[in-house]
PDB file of N, CA and C in Angstrom:
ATOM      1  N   UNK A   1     259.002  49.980  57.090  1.00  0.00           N
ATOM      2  CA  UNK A   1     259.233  49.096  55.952  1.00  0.00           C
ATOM      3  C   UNK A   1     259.504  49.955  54.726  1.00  0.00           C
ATOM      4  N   UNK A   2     260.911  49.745  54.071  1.00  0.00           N
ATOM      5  CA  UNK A   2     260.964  50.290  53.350  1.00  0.00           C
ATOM      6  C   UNK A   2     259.817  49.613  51.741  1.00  0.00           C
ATOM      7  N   UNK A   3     259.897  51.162  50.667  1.00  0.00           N
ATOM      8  CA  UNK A   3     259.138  50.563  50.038  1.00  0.00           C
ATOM      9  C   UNK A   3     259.310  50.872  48.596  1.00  0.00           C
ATOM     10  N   UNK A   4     258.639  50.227  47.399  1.00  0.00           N
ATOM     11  CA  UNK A   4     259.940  50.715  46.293  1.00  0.00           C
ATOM     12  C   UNK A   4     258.738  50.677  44.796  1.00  0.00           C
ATOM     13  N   UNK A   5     259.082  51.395  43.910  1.00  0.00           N
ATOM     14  CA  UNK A   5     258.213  51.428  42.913  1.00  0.00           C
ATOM     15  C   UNK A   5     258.012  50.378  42.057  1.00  0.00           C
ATOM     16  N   UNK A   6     256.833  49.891  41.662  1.00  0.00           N
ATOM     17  CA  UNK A   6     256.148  48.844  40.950  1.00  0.00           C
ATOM     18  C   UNK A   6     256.352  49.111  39.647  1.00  0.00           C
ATOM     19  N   UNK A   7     257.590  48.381  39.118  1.00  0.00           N
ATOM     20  CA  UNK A   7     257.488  48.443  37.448  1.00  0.00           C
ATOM     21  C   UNK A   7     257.193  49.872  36.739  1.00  0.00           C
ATOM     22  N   UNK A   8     256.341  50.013  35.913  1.00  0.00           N
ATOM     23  CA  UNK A   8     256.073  50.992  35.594  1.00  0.00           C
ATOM     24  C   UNK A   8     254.908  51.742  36.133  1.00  0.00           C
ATOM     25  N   UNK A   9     254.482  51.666  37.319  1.00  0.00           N
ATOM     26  CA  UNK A   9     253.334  51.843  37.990  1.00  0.00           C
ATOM     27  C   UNK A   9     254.042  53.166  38.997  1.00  0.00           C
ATOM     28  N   UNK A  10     252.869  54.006  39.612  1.00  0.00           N
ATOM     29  CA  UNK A  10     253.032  54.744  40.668  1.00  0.00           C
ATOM     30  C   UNK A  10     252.656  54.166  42.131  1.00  0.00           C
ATOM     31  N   UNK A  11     252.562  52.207  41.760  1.00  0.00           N
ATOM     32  CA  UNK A  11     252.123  51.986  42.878  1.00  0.00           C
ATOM     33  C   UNK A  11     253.580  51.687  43.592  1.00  0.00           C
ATOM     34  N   UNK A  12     253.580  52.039  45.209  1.00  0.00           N
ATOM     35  CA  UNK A  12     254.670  51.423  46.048  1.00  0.00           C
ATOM     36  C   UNK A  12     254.150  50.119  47.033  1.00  0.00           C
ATOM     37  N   UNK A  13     255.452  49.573  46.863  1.00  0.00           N
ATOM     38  CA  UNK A  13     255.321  48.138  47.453  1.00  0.00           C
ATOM     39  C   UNK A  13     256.246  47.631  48.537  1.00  0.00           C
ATOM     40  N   UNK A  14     256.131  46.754  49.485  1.00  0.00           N
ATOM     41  CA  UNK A  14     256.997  46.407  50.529  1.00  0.00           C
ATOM     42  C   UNK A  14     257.894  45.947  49.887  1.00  0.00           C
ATOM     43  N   UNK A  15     259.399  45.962  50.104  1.00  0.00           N
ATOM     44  CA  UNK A  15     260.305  45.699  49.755  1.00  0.00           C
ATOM     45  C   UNK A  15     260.045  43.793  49.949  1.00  0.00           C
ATOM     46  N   UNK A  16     259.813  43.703  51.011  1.00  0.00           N
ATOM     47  CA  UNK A  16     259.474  42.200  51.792  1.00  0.00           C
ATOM     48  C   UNK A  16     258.191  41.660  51.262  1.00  0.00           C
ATOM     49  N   UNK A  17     258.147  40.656  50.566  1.00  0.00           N
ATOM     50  CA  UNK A  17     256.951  40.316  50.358  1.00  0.00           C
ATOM     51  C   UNK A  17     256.382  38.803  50.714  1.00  0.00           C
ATOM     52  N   UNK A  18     255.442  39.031  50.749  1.00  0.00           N
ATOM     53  CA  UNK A  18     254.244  37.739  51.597  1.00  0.00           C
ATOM     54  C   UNK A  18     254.077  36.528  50.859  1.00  0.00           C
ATOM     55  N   UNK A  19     254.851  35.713  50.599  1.00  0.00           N
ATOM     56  CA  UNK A  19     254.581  34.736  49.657  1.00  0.00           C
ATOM     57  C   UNK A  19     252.797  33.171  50.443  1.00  0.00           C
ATOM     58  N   UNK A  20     251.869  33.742  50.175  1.00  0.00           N
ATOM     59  CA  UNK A  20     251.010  33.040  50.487  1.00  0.00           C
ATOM     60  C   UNK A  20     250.292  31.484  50.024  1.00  0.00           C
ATOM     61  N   UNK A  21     251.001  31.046  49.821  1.00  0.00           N
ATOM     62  CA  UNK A  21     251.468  29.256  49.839  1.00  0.00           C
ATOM     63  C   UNK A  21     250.559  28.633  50.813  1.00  0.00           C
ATOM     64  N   UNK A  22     251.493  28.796  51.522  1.00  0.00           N
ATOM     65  CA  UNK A  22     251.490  28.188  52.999  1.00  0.00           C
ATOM     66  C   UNK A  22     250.261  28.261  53.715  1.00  0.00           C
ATOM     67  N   UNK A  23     249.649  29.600  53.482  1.00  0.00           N
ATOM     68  CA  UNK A  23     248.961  30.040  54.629  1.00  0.00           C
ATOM     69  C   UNK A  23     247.260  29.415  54.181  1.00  0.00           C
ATOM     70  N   UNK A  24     247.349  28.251  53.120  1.00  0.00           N
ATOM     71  CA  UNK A  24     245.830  27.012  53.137  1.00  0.00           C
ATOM     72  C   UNK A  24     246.422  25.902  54.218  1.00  0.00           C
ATOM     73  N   UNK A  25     247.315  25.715  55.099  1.00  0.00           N
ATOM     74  CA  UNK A  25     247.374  24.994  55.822  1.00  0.00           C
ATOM     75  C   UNK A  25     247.722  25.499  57.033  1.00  0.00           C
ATOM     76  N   UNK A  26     247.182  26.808  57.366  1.00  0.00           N
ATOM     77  CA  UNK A  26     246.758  27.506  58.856  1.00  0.00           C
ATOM     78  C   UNK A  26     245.116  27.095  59.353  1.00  0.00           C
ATOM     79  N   UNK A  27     245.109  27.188  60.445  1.00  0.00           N
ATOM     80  CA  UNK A  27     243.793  27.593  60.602  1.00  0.00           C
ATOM     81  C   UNK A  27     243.376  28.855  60.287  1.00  0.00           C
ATOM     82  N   UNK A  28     241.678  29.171  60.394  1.00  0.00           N
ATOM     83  CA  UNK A  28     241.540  30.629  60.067  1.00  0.00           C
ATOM     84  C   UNK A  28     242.163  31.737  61.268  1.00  0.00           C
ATOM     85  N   UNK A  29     242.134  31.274  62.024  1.00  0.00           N
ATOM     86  CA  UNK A  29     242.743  32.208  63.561  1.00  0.00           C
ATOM     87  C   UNK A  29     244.167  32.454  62.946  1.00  0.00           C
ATOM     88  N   UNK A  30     244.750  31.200  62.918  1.00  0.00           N
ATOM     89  CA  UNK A  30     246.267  31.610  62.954  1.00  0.00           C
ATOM     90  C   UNK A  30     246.138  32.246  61.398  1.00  0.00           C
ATOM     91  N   UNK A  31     246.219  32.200  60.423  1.00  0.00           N
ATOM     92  CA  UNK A  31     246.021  32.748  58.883  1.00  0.00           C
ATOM     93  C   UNK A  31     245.798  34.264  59.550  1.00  0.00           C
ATOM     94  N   UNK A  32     244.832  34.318  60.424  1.00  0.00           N
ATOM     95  CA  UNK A  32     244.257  35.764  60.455  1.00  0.00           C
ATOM     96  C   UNK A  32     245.911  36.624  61.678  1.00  0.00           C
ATOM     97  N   UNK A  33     245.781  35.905  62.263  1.00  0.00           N
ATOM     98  CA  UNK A  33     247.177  36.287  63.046  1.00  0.00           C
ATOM     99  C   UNK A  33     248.847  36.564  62.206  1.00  0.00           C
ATOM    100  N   UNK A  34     248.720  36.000  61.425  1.00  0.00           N
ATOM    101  CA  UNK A  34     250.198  35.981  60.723  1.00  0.00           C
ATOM    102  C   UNK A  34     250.025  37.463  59.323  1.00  0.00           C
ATOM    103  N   UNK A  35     248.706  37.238  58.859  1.00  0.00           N
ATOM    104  CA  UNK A  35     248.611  38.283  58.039  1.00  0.00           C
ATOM    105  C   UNK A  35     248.342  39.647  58.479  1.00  0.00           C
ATOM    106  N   UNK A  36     247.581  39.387  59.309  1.00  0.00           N
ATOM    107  CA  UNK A  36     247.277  40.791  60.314  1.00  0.00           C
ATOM    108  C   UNK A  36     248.609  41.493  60.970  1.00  0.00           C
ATOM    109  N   UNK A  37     250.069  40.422  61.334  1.00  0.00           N
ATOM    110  CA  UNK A  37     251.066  40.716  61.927  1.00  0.00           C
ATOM    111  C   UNK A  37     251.559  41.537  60.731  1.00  0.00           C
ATOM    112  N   UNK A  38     252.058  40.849  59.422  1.00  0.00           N
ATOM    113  CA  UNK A  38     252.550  40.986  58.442  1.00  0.00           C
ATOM    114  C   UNK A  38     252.279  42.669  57.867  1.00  0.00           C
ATOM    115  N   UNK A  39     251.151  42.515  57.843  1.00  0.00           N
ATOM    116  CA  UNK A  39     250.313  43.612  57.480  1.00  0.00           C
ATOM    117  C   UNK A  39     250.866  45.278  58.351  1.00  0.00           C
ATOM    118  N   UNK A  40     250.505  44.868  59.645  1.00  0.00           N
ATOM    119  CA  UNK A  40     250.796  46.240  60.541  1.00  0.00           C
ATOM    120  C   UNK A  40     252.606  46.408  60.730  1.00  0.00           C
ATOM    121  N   UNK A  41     253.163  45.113  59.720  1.00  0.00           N
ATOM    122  CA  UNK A  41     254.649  45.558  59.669  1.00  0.00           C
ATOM    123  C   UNK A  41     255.113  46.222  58.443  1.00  0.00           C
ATOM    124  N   UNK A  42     253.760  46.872  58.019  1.00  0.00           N
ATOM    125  CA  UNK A  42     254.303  47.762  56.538  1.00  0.00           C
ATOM    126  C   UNK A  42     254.073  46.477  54.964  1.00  0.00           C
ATOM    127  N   UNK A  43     254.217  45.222  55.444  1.00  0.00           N
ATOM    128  CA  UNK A  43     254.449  44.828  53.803  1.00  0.00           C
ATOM    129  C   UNK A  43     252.402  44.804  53.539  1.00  0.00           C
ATOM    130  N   UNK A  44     252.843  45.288  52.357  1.00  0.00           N
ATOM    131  CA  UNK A  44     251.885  45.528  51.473  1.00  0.00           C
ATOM    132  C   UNK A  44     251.666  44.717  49.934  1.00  0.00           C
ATOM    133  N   UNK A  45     252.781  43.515  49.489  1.00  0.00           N
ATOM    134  CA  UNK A  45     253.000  42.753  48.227  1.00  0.00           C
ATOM    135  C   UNK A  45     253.080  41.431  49.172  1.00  0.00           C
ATOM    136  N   UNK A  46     251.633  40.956  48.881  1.00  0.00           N
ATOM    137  CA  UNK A  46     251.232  39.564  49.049  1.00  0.00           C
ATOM    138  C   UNK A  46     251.101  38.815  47.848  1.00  0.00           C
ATOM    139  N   UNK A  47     251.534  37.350  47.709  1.00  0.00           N
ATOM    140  CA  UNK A  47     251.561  37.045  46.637  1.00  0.00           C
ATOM    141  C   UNK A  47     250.921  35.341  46.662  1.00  0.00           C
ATOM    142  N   UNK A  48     249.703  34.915  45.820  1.00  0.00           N
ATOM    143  CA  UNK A  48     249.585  33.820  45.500  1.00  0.00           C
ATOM    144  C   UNK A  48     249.055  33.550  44.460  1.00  0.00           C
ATOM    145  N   UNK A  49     248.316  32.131  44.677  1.00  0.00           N
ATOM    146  CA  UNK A  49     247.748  31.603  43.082  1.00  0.00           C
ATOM    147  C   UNK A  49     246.666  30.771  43.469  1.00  0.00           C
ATOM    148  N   UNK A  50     245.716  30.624  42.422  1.00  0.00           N
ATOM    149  CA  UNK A  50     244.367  29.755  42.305  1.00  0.00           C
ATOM    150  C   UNK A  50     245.386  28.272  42.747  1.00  0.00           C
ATOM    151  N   UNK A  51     246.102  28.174  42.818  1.00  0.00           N
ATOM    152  CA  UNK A  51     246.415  26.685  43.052  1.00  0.00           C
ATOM    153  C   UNK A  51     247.417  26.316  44.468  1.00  0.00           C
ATOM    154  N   UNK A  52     247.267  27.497  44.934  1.00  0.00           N
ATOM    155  CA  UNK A  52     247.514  27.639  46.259  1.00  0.00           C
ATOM    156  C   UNK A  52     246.526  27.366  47.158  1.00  0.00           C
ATOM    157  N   UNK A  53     245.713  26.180  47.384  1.00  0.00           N
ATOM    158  CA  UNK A  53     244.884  25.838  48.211  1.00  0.00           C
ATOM    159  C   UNK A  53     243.669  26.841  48.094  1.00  0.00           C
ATOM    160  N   UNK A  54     243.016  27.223  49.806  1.00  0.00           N
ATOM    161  CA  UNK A  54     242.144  28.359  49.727  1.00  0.00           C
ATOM    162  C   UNK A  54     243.313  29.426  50.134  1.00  0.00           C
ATOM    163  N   UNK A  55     244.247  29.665  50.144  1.00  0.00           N
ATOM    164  CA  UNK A  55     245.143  30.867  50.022  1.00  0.00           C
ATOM    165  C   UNK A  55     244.632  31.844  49.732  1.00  0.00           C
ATOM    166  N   UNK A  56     244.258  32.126  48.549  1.00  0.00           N
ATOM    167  CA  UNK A  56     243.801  33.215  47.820  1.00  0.00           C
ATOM    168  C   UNK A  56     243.040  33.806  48.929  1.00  0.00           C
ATOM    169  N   UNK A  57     241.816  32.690  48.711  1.00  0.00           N
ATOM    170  CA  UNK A  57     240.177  33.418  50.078  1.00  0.00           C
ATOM    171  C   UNK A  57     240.559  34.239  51.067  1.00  0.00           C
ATOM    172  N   UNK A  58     241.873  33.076  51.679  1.00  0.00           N
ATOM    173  CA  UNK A  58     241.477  33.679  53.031  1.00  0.00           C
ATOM    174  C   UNK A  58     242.122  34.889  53.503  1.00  0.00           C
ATOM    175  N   UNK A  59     243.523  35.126  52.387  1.00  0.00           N
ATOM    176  CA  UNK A  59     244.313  36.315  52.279  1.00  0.00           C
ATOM    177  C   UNK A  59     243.626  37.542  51.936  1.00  0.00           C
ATOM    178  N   UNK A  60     242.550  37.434  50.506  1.00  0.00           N
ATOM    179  CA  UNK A  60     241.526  38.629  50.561  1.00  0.00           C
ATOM    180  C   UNK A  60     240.669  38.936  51.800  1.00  0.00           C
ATOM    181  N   UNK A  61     240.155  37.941  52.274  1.00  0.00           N
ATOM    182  CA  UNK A  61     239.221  38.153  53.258  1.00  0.00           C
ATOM    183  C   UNK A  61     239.616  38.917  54.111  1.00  0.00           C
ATOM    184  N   UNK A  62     241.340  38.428  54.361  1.00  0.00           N
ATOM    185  CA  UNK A  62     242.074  39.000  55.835  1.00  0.00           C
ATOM    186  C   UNK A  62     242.401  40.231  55.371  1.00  0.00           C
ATOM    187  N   UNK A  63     243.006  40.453  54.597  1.00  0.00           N
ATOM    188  CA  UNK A  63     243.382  41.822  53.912  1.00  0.00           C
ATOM    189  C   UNK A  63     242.122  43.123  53.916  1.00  0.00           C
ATOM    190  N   UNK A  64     241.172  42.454  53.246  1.00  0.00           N
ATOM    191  CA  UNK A  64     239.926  43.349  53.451  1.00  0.00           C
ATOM    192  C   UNK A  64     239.504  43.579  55.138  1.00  0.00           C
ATOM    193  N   UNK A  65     239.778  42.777  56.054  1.00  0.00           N
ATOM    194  CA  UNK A  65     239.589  43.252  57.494  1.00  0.00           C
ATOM    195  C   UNK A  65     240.752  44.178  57.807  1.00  0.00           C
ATOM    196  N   UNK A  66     242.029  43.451  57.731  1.00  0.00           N
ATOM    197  CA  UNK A  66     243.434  44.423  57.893  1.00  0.00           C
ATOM    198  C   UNK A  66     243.202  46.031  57.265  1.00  0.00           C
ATOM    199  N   UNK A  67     242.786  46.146  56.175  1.00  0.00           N
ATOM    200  CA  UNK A  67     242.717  47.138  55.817  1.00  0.00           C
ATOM    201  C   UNK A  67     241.324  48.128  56.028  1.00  0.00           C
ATOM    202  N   UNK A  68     240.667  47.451  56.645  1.00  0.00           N
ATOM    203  CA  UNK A  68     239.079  48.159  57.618  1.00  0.00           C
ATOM    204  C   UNK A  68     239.739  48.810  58.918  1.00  0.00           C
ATOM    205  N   UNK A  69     240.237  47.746  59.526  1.00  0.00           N
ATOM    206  CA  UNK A  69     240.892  48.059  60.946  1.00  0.00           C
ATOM    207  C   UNK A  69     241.575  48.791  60.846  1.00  0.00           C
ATOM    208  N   UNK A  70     242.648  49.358  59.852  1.00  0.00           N
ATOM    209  CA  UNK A  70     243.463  50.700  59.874  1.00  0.00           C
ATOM    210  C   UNK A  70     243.289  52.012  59.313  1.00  0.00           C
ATOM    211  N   UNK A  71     241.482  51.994  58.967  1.00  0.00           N
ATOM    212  CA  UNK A  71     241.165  53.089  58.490  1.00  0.00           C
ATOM    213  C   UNK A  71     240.428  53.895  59.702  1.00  0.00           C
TER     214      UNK A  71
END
């Protein structure tokens, strides 16, 4: 995955990014399956909002495992 510089930041980011909407009307299995996929395909710029359902939760939650499991 290519990946490209953040504004004025030294952070790099997936070119492809995760728009997380959607993913308050997964179950937690599948939520955990689609981000976990997402994840080990390089993108790293997930994106939601407090008014995105539980989006937010369950994307940190998954993210904080995704990113346990690859250390």
């Amino acid at each position: 995955m290519q990946k490209r510089k953040l504004g004025r930041t030294n952070l790099k980011v997936s070119q492809v990014g995760f728009g997380g909407t959607w993913i308050s009307e997964l179950s937690p299995s599948d939520a955990i399956a689609v981000v976990s996929r997402a994840f080990s395909l390089g993108i790293n710029y997930f994106d939601t909002a407090r008014l995105d359902g539980d989006s937010e939760e369950k994307l940190v939650q998954l993210l904080k495992k995704s990113e346990s499991n690859a250390s």
